[in-house]
N, C-alpha and C. Protein backbone atom coordinates (compact mmCIF):
# COMPACT_ATOMS: atom_id res chain seq x y z
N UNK A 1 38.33 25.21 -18.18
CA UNK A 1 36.87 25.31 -18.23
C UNK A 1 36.24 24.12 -17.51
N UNK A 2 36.88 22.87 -17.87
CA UNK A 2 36.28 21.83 -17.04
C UNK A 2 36.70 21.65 -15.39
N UNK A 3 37.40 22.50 -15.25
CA UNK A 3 37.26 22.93 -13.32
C UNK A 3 36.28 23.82 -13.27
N UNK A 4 35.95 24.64 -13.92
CA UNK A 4 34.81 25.59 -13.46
C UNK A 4 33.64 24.81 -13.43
N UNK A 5 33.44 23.96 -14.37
CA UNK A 5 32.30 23.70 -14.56
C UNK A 5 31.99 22.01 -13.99
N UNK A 6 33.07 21.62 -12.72
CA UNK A 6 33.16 21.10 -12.19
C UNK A 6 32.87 21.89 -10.81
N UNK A 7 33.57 22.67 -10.45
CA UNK A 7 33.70 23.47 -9.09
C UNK A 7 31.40 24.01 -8.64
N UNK A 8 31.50 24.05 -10.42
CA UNK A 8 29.61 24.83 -10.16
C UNK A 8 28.92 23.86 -9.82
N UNK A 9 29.32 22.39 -10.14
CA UNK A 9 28.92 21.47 -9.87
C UNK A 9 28.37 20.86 -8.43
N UNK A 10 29.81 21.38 -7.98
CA UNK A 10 29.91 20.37 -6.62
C UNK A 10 29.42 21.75 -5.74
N UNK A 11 29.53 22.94 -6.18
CA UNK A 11 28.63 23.93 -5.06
C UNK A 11 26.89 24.09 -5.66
N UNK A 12 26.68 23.75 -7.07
CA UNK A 12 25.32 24.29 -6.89
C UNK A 12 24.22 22.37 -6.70
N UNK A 13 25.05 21.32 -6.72
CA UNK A 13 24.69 19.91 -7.05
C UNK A 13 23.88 19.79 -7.88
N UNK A 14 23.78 20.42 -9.35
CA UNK A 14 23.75 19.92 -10.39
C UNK A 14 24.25 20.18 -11.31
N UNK A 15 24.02 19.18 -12.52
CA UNK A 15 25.08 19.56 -13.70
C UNK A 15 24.43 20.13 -14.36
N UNK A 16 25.16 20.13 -15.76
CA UNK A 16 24.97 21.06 -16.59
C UNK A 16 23.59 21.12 -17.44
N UNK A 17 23.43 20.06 -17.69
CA UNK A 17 22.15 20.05 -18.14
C UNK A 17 20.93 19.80 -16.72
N UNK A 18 21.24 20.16 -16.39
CA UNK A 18 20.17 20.25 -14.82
C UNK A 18 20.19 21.46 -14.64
N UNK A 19 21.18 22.30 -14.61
CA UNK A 19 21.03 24.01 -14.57
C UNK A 19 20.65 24.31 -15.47
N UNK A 20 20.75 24.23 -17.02
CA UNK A 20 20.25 24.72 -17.83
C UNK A 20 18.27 24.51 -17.79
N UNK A 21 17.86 23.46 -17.86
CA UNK A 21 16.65 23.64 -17.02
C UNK A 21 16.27 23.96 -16.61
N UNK A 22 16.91 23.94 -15.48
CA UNK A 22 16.44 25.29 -14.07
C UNK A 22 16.54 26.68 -14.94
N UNK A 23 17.43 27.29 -15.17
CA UNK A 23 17.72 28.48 -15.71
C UNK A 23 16.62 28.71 -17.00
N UNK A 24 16.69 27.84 -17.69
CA UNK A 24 15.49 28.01 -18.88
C UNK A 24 14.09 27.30 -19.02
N UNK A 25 13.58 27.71 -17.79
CA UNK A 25 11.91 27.27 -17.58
C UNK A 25 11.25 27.86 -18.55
N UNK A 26 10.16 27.62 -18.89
CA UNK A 26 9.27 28.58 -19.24
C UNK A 26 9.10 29.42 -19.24
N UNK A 27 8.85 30.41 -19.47
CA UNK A 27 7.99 31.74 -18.73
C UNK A 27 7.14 31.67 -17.80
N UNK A 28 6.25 30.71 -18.66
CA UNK A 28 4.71 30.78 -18.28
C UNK A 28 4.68 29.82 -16.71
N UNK A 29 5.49 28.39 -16.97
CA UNK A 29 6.15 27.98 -16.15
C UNK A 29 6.45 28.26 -15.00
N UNK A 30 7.58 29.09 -15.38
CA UNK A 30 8.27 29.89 -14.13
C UNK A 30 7.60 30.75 -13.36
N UNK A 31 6.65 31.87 -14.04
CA UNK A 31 5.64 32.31 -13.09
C UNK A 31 4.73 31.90 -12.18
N UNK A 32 4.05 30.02 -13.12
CA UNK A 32 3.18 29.78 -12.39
C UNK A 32 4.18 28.86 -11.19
N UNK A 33 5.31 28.29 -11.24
CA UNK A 33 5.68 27.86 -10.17
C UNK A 33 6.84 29.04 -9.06
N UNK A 34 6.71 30.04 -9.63
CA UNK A 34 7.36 30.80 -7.79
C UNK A 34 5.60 31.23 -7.21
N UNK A 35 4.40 31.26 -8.08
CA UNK A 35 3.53 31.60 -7.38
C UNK A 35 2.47 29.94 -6.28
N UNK A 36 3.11 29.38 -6.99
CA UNK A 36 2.46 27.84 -6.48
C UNK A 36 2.77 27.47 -5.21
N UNK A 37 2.09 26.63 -4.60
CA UNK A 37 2.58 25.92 -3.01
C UNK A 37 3.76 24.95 -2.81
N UNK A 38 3.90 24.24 -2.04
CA UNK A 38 5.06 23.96 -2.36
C UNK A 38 4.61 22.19 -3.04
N UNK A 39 3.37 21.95 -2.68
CA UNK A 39 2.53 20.84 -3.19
C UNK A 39 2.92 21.01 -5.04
N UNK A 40 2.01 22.26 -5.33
CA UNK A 40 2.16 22.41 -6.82
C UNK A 40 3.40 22.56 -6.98
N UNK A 41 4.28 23.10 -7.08
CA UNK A 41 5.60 23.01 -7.04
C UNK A 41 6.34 21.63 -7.14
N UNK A 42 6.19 20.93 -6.47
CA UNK A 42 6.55 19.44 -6.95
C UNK A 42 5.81 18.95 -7.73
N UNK A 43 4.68 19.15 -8.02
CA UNK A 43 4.06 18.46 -9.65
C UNK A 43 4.38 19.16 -10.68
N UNK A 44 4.99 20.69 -10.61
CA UNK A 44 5.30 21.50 -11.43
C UNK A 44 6.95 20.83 -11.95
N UNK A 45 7.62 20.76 -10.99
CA UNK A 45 8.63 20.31 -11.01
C UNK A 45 8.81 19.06 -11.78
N UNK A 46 8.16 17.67 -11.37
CA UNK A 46 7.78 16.91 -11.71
C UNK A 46 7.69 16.57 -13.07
N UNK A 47 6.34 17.36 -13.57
CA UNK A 47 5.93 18.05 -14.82
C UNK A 47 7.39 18.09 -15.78
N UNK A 48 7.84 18.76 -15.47
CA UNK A 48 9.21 19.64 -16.17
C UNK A 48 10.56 18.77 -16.32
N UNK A 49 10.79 17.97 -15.43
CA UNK A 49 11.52 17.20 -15.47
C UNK A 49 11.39 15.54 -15.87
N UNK A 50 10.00 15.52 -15.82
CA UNK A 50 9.73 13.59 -16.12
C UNK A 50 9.59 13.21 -15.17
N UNK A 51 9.37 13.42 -13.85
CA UNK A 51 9.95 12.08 -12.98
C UNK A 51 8.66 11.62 -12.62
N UNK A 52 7.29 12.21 -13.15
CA UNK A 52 6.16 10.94 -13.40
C UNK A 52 6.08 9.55 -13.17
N UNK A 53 7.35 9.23 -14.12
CA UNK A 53 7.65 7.66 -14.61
C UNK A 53 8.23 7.09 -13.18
N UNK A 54 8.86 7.52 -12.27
CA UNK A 54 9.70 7.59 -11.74
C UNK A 54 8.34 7.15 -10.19
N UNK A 55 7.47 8.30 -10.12
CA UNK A 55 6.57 8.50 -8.72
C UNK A 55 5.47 6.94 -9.46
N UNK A 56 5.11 6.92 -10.39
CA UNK A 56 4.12 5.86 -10.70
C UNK A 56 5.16 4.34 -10.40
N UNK A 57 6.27 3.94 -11.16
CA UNK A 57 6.53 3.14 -10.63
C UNK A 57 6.67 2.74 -8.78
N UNK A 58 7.20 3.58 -8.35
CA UNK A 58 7.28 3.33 -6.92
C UNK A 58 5.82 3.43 -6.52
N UNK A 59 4.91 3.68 -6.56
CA UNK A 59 3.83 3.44 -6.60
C UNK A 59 2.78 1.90 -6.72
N UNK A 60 3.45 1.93 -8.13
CA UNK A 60 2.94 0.53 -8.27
C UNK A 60 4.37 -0.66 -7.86
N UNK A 61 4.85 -0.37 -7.06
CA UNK A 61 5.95 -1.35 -6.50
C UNK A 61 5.04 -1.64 -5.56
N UNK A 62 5.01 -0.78 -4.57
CA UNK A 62 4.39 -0.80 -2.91
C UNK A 62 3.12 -1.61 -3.05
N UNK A 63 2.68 -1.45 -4.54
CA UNK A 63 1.20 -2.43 -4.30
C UNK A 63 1.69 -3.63 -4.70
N UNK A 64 2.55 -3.95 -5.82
CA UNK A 64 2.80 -5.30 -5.94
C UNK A 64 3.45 -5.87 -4.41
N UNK A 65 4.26 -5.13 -3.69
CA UNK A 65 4.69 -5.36 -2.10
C UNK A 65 3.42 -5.83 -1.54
N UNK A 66 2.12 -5.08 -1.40
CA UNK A 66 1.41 -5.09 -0.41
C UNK A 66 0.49 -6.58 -1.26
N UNK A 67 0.59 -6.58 -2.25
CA UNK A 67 0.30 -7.62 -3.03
C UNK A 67 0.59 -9.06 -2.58
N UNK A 68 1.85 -8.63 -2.26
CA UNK A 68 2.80 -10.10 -2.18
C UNK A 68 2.68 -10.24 -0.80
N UNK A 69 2.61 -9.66 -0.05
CA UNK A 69 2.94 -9.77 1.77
C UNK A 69 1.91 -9.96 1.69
N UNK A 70 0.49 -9.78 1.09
CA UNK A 70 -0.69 -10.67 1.48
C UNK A 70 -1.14 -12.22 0.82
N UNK A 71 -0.48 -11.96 -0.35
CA UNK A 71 -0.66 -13.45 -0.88
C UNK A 71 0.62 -14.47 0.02
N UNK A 72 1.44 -14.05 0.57
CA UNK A 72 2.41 -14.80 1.77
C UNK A 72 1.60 -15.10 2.64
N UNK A 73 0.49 -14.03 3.48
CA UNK A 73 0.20 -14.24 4.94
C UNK A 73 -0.92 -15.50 4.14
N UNK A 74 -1.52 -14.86 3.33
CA UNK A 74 -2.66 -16.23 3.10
C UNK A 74 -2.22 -17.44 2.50
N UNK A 75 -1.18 -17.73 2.23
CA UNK A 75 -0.53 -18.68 1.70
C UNK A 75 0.23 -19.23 3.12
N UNK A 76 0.72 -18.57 3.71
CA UNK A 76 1.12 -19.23 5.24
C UNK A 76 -0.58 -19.86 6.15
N UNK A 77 -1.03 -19.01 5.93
CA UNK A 77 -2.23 -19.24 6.53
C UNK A 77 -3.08 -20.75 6.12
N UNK A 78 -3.13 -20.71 4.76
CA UNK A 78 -2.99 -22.18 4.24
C UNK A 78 -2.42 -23.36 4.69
N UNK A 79 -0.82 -23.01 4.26
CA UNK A 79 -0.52 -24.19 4.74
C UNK A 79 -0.66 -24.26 6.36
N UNK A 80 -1.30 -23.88 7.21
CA UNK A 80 -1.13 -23.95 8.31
C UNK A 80 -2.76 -24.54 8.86
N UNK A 81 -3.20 -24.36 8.15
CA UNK A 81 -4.66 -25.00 8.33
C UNK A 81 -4.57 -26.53 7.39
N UNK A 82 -4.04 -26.43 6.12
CA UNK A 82 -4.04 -27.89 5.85
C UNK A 82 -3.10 -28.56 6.75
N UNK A 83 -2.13 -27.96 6.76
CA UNK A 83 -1.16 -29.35 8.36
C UNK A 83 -2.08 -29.59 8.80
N UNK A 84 -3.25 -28.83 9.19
CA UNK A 84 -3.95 -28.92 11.07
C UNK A 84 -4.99 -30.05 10.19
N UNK A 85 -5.75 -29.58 9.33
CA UNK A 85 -6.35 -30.82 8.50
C UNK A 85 -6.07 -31.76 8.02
N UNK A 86 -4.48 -32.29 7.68
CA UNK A 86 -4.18 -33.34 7.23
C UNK A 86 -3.44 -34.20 8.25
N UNK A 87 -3.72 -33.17 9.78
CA UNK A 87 -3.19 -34.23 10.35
C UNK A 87 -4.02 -35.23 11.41
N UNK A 88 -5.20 -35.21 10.67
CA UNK A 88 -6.43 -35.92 11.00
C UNK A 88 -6.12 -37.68 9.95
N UNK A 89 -6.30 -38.32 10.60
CA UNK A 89 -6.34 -39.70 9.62
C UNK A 89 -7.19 -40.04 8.68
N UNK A 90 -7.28 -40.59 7.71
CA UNK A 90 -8.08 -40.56 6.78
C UNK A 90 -8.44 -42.16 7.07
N UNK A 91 -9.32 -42.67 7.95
CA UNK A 91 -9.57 -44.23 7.48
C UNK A 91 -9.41 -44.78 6.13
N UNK A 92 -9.82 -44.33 5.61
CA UNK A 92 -10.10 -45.01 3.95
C UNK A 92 -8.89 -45.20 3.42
N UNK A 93 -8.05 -44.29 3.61
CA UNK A 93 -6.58 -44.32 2.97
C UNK A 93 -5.52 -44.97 3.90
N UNK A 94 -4.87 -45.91 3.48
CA UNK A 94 -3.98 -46.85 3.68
C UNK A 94 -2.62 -45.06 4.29
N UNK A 95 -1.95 -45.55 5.76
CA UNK A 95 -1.32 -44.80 5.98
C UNK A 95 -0.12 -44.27 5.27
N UNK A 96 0.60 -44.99 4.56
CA UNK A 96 1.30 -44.39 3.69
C UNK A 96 1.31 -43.55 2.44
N UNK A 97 0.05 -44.28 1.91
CA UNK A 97 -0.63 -43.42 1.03
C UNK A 97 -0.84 -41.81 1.46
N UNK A 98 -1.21 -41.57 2.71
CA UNK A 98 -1.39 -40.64 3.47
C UNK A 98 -0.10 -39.57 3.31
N UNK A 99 0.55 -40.47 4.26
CA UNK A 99 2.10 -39.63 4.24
C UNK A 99 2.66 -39.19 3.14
N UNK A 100 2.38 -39.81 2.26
CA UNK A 100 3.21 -39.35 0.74
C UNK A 100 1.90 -37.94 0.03
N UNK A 101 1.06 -38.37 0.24
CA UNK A 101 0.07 -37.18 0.25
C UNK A 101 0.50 -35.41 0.93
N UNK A 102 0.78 -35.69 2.13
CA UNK A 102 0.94 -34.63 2.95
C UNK A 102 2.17 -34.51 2.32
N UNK A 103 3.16 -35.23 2.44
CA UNK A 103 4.81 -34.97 1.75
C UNK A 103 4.81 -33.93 0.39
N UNK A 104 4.29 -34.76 -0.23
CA UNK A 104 3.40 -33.85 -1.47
C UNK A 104 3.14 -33.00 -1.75
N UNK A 105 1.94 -32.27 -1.05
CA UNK A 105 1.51 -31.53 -0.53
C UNK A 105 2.50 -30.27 0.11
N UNK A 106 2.97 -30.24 1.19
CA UNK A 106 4.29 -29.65 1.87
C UNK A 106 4.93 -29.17 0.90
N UNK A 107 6.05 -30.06 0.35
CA UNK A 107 6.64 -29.89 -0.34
C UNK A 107 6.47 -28.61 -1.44
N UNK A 108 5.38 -28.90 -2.22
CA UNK A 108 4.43 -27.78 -3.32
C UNK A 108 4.21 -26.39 -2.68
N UNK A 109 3.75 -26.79 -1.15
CA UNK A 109 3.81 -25.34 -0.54
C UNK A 109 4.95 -24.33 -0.24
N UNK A 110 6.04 -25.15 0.40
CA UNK A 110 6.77 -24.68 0.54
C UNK A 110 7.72 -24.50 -0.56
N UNK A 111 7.80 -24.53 -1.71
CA UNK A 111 8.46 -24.12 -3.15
C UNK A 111 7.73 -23.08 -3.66
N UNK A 112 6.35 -22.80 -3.37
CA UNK A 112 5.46 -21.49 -3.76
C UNK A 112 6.18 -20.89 -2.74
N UNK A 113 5.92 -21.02 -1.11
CA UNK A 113 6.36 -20.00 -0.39
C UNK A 113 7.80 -19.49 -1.16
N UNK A 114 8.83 -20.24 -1.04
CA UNK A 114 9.99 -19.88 -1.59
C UNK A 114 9.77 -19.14 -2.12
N UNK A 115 9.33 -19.17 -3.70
CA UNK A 115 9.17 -18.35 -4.63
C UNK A 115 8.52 -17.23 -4.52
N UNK A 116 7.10 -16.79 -3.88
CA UNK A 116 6.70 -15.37 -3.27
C UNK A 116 7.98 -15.07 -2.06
N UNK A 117 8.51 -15.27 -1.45
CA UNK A 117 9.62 -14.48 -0.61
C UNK A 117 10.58 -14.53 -1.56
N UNK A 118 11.33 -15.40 -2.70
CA UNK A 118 12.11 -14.90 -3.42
C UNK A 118 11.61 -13.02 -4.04
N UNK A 119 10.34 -13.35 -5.02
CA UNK A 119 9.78 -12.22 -5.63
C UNK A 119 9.79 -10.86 -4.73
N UNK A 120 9.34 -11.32 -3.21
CA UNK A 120 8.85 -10.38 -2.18
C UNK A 120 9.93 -9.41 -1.74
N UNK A 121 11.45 -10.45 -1.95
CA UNK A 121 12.84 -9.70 -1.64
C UNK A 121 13.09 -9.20 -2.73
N UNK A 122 12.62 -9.34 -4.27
CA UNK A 122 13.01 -8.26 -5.18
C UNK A 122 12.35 -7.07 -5.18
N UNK A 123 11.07 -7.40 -4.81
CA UNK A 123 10.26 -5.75 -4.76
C UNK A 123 10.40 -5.05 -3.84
N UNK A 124 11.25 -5.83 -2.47
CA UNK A 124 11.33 -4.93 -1.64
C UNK A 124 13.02 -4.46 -2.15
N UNK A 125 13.55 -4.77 -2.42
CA UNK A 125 14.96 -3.89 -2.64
C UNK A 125 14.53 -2.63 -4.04
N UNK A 126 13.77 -3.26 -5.09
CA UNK A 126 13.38 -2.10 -5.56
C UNK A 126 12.30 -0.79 -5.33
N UNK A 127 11.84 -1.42 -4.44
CA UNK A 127 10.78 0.01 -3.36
C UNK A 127 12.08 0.31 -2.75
N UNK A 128 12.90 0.06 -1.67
CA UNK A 128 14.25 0.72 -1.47
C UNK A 128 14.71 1.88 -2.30
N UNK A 129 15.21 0.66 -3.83
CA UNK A 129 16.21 2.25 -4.40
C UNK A 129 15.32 3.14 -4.90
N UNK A 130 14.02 2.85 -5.18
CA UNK A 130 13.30 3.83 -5.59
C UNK A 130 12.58 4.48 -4.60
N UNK A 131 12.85 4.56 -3.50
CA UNK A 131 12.25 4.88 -2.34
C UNK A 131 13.73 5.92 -2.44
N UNK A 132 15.14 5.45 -2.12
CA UNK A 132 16.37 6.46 -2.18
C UNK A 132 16.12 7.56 -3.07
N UNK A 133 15.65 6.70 -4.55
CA UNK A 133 15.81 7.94 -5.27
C UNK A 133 14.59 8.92 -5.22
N UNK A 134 13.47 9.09 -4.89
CA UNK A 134 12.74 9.85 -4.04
C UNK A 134 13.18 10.20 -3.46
N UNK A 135 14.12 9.69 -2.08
CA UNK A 135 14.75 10.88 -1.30
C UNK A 135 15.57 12.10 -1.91
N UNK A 136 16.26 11.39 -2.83
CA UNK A 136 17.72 12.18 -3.79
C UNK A 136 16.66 13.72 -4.13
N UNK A 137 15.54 13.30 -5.38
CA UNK A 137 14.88 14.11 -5.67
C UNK A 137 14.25 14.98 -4.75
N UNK A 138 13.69 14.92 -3.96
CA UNK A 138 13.50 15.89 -2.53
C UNK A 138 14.40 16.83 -2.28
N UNK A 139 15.87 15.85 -1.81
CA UNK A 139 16.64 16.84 -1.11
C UNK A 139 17.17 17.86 -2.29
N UNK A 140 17.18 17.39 -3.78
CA UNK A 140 17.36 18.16 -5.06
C UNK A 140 16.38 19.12 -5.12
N UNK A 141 15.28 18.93 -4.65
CA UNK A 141 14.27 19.67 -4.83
C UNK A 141 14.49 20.83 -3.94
N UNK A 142 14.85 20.56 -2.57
CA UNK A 142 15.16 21.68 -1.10
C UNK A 142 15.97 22.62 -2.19
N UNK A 143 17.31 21.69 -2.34
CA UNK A 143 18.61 22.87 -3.20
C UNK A 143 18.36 23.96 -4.29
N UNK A 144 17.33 23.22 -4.74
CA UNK A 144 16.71 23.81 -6.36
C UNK A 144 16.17 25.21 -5.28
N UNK A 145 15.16 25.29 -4.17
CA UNK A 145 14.08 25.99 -3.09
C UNK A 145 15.15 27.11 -3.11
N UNK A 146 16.45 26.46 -2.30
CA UNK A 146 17.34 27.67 -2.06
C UNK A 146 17.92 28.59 -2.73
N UNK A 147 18.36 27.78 -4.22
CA UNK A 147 18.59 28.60 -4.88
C UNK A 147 18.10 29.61 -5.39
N UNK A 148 16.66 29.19 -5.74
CA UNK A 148 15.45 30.20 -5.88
C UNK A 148 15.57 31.33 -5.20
N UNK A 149 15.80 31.34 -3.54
CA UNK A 149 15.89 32.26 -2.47
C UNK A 149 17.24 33.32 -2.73
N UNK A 150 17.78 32.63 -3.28
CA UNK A 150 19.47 33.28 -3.22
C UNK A 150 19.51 34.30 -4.48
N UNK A 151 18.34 33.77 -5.42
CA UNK A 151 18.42 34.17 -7.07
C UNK A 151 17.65 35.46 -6.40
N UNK A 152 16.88 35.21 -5.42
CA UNK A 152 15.72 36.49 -5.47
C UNK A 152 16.79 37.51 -4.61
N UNK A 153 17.52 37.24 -3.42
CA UNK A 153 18.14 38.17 -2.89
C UNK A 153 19.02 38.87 -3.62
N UNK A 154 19.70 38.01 -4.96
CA UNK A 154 20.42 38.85 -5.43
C UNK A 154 19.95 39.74 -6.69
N UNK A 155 19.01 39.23 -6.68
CA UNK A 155 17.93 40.48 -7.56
C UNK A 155 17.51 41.97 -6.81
N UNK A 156 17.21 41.25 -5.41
CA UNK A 156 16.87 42.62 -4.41
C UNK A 156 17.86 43.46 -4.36
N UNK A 157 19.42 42.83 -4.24
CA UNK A 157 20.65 43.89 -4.15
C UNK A 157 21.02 44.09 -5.37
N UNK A 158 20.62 43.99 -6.40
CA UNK A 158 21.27 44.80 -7.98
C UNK A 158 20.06 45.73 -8.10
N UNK A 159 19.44 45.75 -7.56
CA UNK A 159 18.13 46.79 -7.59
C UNK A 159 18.38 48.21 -6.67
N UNK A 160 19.00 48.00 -5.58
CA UNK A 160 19.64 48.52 -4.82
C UNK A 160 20.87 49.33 -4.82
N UNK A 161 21.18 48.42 -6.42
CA UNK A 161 22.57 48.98 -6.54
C UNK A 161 23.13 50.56 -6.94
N UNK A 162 22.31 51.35 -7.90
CA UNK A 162 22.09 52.59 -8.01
C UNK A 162 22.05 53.42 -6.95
N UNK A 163 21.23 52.90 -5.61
CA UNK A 163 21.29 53.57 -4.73
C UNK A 163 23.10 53.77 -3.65
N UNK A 164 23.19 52.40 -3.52
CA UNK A 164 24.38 52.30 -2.92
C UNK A 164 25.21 53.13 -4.12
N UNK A 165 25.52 53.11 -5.16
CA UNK A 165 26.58 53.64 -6.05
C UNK A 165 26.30 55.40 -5.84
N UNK A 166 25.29 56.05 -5.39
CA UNK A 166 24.92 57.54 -5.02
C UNK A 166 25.00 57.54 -3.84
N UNK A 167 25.02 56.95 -2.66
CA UNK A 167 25.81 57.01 -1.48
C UNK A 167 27.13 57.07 -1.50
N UNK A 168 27.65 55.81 -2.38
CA UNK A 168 28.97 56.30 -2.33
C UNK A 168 30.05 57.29 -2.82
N UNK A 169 29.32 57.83 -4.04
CA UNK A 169 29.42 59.13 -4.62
C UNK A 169 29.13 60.45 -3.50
N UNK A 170 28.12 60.30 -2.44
CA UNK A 170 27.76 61.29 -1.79
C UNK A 170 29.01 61.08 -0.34
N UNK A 171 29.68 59.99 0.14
CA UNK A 171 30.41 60.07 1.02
C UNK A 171 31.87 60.22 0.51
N UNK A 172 32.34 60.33 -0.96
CA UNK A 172 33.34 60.87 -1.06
C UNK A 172 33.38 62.38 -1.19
N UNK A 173 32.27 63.18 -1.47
CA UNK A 173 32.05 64.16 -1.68
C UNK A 173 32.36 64.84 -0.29
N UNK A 174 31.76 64.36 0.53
CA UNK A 174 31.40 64.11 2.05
C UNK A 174 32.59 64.46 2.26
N UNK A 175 33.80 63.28 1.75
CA UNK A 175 35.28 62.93 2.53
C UNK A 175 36.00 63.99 1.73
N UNK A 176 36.05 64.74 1.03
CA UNK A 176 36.47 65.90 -0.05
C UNK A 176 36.19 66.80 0.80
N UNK A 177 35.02 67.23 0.79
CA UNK A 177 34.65 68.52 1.86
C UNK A 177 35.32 68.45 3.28
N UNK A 178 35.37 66.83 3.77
CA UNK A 178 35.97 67.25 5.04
C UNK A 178 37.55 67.53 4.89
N UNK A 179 38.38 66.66 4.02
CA UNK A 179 39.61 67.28 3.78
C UNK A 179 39.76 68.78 3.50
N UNK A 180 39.05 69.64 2.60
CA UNK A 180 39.15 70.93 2.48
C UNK A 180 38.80 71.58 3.37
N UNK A 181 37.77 71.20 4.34
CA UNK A 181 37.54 72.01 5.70
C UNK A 181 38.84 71.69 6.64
N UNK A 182 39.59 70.56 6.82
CA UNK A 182 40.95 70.87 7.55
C UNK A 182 41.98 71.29 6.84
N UNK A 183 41.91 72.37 6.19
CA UNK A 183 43.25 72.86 5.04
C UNK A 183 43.17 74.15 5.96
């Protein structure tokens, strides 16, 4: 049993509790998503499966991203205007005093920078896998499409089937008569 239900696996790509889902929608469900677009259809889908949690986080990743790549550019932008300002002399201040100022200074910036490009490389690897697993769900979603297509054709040919089963009743009859006509 656990080859079969391995073998359904690896031809239909999902498991068992993923087909059963599929297979036991709603009613109400199921009607309203073979009649939906393919837009509604993924919120239907969506809907049915959870993955809400899933589209909102990646969501709010890309803004903490777009978050962070702007608090970088203006934080580069900073320190790049105080260099240009601190590298004006200050009469009043004794030059070393100065230098240890700017040192200071620098230093503080560039340990923030650090730390937003540390943060900036975690949100971007997690917009990644959650960006993958969006893909996963898509291409799950195509398979789920086809199957749909395959479920309906083989509804069209068991409907059919009465007919073909009285054809073939009518061409042995057919093949009877022609044997007795060469006797």
């Amino acid at each position: 049993m656990g080859e079969v239900n391995q073998t359904i696996e690896q031809l239909l790509h999902l498991q068992v509790d993923q087909f059963r889902q599929i297979i036991l929608l709603p009613q109400g469900k199921f009607r309203e998503f073979l009649a939906s677009s393919s837009k509604d259809k993924t919120e239907i889908l969506r809907t049915l499966f959870g993955t809400q949690l899933y589209q909102r986080w990646a969501d709010r990743l890309n803004q903490d991203l777009k978050q962070l790549e702007q608090q970088q550019t203006e934080a580069t932008t900073k320190m790049l205007t105080l260099r240009r300002q601190l590298a004006v002399v200050d009469d009043e201040q004794p030059l070393t005093a100065w230098q240890t100022a700017v040192a200071a200074r620098i230093t503080a910036m560039q340990a923030e920078q650090t730390q937003r490009q540390a943060k900036l490389q975690t949100i971007q690897a997690l917009v990644t896998k959650w960006t993958q697993q969006v893909q996963a769900w898509e291409k799950w979603q195509q398979h789920h499409e086809q199957l749909e297509k395959i479920s309906q054709e083989i509804k069209a040919l068991r409907l059919q089937e009465p007919a073909m089963k009285a054809q073939q009743t009518t061409i042995k009859l057919l093949e009877w008569v022609q044997q007795q006509s060469s006797y």
